[in-house]
Protein backbone atom coordinates (compact mmCIF):
# COMPACT_ATOMS: atom_id res chain seq x y z
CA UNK A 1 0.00 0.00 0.00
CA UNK A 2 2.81 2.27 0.90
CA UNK A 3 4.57 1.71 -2.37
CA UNK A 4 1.32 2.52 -4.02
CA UNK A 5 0.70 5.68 -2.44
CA UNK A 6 3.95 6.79 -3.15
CA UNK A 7 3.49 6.26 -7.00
CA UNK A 8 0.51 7.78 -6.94
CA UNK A 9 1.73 10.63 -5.04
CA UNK A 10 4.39 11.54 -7.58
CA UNK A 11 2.17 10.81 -10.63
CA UNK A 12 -0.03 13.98 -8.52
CA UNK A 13 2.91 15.85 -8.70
CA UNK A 14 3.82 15.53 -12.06
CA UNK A 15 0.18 16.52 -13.29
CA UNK A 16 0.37 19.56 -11.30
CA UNK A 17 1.34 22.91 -12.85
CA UNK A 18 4.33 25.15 -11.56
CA UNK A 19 0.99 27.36 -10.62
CA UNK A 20 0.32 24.84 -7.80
CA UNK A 21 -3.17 23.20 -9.53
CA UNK A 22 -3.46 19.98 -11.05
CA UNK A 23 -4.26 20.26 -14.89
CA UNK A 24 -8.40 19.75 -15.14
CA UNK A 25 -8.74 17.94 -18.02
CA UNK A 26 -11.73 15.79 -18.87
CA UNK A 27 -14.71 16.65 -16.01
CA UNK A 28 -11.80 17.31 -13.22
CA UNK A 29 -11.09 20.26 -11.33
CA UNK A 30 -8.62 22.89 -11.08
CA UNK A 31 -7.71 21.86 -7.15
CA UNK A 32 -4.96 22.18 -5.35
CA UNK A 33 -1.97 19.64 -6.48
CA UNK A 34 1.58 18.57 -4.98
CA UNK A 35 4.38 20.30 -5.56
CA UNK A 36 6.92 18.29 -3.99
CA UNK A 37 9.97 17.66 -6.44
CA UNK A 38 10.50 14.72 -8.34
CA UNK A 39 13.44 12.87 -9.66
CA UNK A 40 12.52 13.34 -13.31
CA UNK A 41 11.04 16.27 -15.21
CA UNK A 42 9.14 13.78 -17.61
CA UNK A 43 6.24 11.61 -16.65
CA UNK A 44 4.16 9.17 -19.00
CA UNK A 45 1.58 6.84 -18.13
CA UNK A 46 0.38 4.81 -21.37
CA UNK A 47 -2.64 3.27 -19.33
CA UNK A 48 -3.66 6.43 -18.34
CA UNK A 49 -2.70 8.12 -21.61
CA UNK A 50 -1.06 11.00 -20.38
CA UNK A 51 2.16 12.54 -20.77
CA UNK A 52 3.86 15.99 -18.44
CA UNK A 53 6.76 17.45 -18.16
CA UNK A 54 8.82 20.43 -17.46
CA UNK A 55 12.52 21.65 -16.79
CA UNK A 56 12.73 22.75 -13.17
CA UNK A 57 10.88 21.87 -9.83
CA UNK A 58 11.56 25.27 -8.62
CA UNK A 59 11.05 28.04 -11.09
CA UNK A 60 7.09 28.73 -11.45
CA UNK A 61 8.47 30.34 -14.65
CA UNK A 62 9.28 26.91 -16.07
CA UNK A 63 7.87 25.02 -19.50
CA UNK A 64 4.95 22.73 -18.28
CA UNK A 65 3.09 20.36 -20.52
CA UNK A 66 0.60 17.62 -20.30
CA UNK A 67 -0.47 15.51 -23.17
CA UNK A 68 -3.45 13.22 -23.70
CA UNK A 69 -3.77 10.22 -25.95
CA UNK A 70 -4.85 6.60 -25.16
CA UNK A 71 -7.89 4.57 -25.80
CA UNK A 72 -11.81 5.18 -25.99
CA UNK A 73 -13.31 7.62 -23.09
CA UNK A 74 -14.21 6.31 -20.57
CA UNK A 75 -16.48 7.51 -17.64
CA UNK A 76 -15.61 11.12 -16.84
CA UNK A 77 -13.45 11.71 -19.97
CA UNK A 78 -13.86 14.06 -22.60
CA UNK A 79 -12.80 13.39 -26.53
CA UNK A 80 -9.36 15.47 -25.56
CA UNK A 81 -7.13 12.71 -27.31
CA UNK A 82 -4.24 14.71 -29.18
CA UNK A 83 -4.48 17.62 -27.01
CA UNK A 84 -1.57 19.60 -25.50
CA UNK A 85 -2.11 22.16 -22.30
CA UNK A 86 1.02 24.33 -22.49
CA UNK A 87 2.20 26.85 -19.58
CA UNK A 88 5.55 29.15 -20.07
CA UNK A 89 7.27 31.77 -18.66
CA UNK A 90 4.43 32.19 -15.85
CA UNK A 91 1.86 31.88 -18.30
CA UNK A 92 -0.42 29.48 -19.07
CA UNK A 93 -0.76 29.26 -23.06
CA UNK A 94 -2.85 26.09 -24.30
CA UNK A 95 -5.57 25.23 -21.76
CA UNK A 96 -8.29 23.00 -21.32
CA UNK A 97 -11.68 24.48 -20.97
CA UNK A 98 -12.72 22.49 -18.03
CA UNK A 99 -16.26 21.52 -17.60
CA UNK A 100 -19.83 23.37 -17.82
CA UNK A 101 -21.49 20.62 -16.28
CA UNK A 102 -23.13 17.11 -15.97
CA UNK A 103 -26.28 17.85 -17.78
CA UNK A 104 -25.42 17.14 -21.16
CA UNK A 105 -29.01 18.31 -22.78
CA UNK A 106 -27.32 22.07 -22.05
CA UNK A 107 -25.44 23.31 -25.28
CA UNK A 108 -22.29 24.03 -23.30
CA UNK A 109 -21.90 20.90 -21.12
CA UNK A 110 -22.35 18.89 -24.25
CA UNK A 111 -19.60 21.41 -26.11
CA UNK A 112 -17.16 21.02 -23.44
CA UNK A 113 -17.11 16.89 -24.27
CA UNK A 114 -16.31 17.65 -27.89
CA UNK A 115 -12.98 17.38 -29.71
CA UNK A 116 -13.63 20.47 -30.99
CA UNK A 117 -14.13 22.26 -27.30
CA UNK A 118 -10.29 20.72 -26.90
CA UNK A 119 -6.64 21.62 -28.74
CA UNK A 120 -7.21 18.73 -31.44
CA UNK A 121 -7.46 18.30 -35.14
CA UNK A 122 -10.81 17.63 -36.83
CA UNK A 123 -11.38 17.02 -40.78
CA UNK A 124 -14.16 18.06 -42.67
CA UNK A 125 -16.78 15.23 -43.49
CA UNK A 126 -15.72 12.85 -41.61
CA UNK A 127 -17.57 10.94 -38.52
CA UNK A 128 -15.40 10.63 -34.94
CA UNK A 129 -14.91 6.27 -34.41
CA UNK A 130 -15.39 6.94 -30.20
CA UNK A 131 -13.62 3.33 -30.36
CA UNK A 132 -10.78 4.49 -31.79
CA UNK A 133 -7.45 4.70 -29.96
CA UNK A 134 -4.52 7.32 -29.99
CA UNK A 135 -1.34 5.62 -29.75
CA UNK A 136 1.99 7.47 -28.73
CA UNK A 137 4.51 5.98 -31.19
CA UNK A 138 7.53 8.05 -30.33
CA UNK A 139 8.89 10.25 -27.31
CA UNK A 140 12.05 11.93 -27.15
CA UNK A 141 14.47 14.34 -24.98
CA UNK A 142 16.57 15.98 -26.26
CA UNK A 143 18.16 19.56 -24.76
CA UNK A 144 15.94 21.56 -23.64
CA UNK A 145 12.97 20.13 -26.14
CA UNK A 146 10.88 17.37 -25.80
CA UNK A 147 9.14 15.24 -28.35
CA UNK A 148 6.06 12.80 -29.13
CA UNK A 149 4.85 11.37 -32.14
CA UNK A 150 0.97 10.20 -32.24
CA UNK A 151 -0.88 8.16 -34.59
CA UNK A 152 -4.51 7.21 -34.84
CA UNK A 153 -7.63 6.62 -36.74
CA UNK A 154 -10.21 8.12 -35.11
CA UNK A 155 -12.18 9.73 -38.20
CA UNK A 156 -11.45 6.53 -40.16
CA UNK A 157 -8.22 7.20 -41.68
CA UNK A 158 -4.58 8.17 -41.05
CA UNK A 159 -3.05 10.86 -39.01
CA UNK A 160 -0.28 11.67 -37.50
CA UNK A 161 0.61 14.39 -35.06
CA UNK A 162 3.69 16.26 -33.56
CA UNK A 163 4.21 18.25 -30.38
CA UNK A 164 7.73 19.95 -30.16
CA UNK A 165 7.91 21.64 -26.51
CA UNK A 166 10.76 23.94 -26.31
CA UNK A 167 11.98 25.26 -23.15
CA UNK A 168 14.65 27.48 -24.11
CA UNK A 169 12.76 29.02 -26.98
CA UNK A 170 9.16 29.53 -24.88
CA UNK A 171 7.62 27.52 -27.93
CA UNK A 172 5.67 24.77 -29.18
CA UNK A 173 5.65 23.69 -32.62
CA UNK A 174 2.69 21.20 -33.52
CA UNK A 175 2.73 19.15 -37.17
CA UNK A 176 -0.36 17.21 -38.53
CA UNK A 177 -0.45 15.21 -41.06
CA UNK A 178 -3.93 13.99 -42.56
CA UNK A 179 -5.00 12.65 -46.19
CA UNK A 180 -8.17 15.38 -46.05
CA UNK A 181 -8.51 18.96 -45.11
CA UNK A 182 -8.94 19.41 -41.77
CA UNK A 183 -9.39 22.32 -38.89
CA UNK A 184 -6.91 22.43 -36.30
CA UNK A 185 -8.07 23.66 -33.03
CA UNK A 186 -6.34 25.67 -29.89
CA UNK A 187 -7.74 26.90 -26.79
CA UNK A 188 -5.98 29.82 -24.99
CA UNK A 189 -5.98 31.16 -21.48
CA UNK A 190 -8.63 34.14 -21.19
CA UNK A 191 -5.66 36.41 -20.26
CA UNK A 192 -5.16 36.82 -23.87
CA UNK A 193 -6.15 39.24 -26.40
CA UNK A 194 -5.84 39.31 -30.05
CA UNK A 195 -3.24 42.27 -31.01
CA UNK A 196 -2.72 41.86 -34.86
CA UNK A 197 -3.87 39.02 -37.67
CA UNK A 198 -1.13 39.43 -40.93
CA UNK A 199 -3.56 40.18 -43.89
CA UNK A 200 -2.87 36.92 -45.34
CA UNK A 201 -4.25 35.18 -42.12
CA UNK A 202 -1.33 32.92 -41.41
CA UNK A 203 0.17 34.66 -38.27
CA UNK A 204 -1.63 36.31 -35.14
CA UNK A 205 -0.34 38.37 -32.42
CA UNK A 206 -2.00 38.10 -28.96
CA UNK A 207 -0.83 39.63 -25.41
CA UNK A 208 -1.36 38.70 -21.67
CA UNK A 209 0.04 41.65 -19.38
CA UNK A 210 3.84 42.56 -20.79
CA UNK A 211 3.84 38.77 -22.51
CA UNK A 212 3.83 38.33 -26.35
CA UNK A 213 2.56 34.95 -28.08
CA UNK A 214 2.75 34.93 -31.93
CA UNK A 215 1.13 31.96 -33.28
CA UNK A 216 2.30 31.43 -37.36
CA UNK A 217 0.74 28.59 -39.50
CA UNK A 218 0.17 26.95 -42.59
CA UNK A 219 -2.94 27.07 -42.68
CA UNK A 220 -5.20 30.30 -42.50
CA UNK A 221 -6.26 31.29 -38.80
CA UNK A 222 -9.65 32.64 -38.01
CA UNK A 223 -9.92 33.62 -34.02
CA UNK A 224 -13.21 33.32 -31.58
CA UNK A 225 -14.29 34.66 -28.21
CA UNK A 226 -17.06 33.96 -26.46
CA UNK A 227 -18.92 32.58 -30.07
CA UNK A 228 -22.20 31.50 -29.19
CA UNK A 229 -22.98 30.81 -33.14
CA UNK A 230 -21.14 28.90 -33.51
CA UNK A 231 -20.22 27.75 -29.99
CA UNK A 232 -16.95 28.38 -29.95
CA UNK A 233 -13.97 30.35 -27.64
CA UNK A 234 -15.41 29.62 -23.72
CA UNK A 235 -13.55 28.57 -20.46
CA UNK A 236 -15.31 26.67 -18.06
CA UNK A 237 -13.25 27.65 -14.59
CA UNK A 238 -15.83 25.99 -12.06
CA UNK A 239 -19.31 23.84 -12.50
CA UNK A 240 -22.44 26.35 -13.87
CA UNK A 241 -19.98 29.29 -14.61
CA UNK A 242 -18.16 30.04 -18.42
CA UNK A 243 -15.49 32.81 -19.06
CA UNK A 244 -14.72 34.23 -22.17
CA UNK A 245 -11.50 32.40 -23.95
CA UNK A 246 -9.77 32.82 -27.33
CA UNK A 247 -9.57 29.86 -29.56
CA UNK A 248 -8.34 29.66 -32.41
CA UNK A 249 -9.57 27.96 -36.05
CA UNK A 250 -6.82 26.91 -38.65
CA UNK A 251 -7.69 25.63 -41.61
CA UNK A 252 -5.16 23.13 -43.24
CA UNK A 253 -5.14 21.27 -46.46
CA UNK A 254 -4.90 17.79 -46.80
CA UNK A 255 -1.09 16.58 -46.31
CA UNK A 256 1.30 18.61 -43.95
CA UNK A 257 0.33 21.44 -41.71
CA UNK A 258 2.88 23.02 -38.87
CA UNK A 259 1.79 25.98 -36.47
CA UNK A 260 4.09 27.52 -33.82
CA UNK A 261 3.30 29.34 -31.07
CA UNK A 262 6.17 31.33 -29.69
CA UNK A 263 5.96 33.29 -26.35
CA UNK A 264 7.91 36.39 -25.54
């Protein structure tokens, strides 16, 4: 029992943020986590399907990351398989939008569940297999970036996804590749604001206090707050109760498609 508690202790702290809370995904809350440090900066759990790391146990400045992949949902979960949550430099970047609620007949506790309420790619057309599972085929560490590689088939045919996390350059580089076009989705903390969109839509400017985050793609990027046709750009930070959030649409071709997101 001891040695039980004590791996499930550090697995706690390793899904807790250099803020102090553990990362909410699926119907979980933002409570309080443990910040006690651990002997590695990386954590992965494949029966789980999640993935954290960061670069120090002391600097609440630090990278954080937590990944999700992994089989069907199950119970509590939400269709968040693919999705990065991405804190830097004191500021939390890619977030989860938490949960509205239980009662799915209301349009935002139903959104919430959705892969497109969560920082995943969706093509056009095509149907979601909820069967399908999201396998993490490679993960690597190298400097002060870190790596992983999924694959899956969840609308029915072949993709492939990259998250870069890069300490020393504040960034995050993210690479699909898909045989249809497809909309790539990203959540952001409601601390930002749009400041600029380049007149051929492929790179935004946004700002949080004196922070800068320029996002550049391949695709074209369309931005949303607080969209309520179409549901789109809310933050759920406690049951009953919805914030205004910016998310982001890019729309890719089939083959390809990169976006960073650079913090400054």
């Amino acid at each position: 029992i001891r040695a039980d508690l004590t791996r499930a202790r550090a697995s706690y702290a390793h899904l807790t943020t250099p803020a102090g809370a553990v990362v909410p995904y699926g119907d979980g809350n933002p409570v309080r986590g443990i910040t006690a440090p651990q002997p590695a900066g990386a954590f992965r759990d494949d029966v789980a399907g999640v993935a954290a790391g960061r670069w120090s146990w002391t600097d609440p400045a630090t990278t954080y990351y937590l990944l999700r992949y992994g089989t069907s949902r199950r119970m509590h979960g939400h269709q968040d398989r693919g999705a990065l949550v991405w804190t830097t430099l004191g500021v939390p970047v890619l977030v989860d939008v938490q949960t509205y609620g239980n009662d799915v007949n209301l349009p935002d506790a139903a959104w919430c569940r959705t892969p497109t309420a969560h920082n995943t790619q969706v093509p056009r057309g095509r149907a979601l297999d909820l069967n399908a599972p999201v396998a993490l085929t490679r993960a690597t560490r190298s400097g002060s970036a870190h790596a992983y590689t999924l694959a899956d088939r969840l609308y029915g045919q072949n993709h492939v996804r990259t998250w870069v996390i890069d300490n020393a350059r504040h960034a995050v580089r993210l690479t699909d590749t898909t045989p249809s076009a497809a909309t790539t989705l990203l959540h952001l903390d409601s601390r930002w604001a749009l400041a600029t969109t380049s007149r051929d839509r492929h790179t935004v400017t946004l700002t949080s206090g004196s922070r800068r985050l320029t996002v550049a793609s391949t695709g074209a990027i369309t931005v949303r707050r607080g969209s309520t046709n179409p549901l789109a750009g809310w933050l759920y930070p406690s049951y009953g109760v919805r914030v205004k959030g910016v998310q982001l649409f890019i729309s890719t071709a089939a083959g390809r498609s990169v976006t960073t997101m650079t913090v400054r």
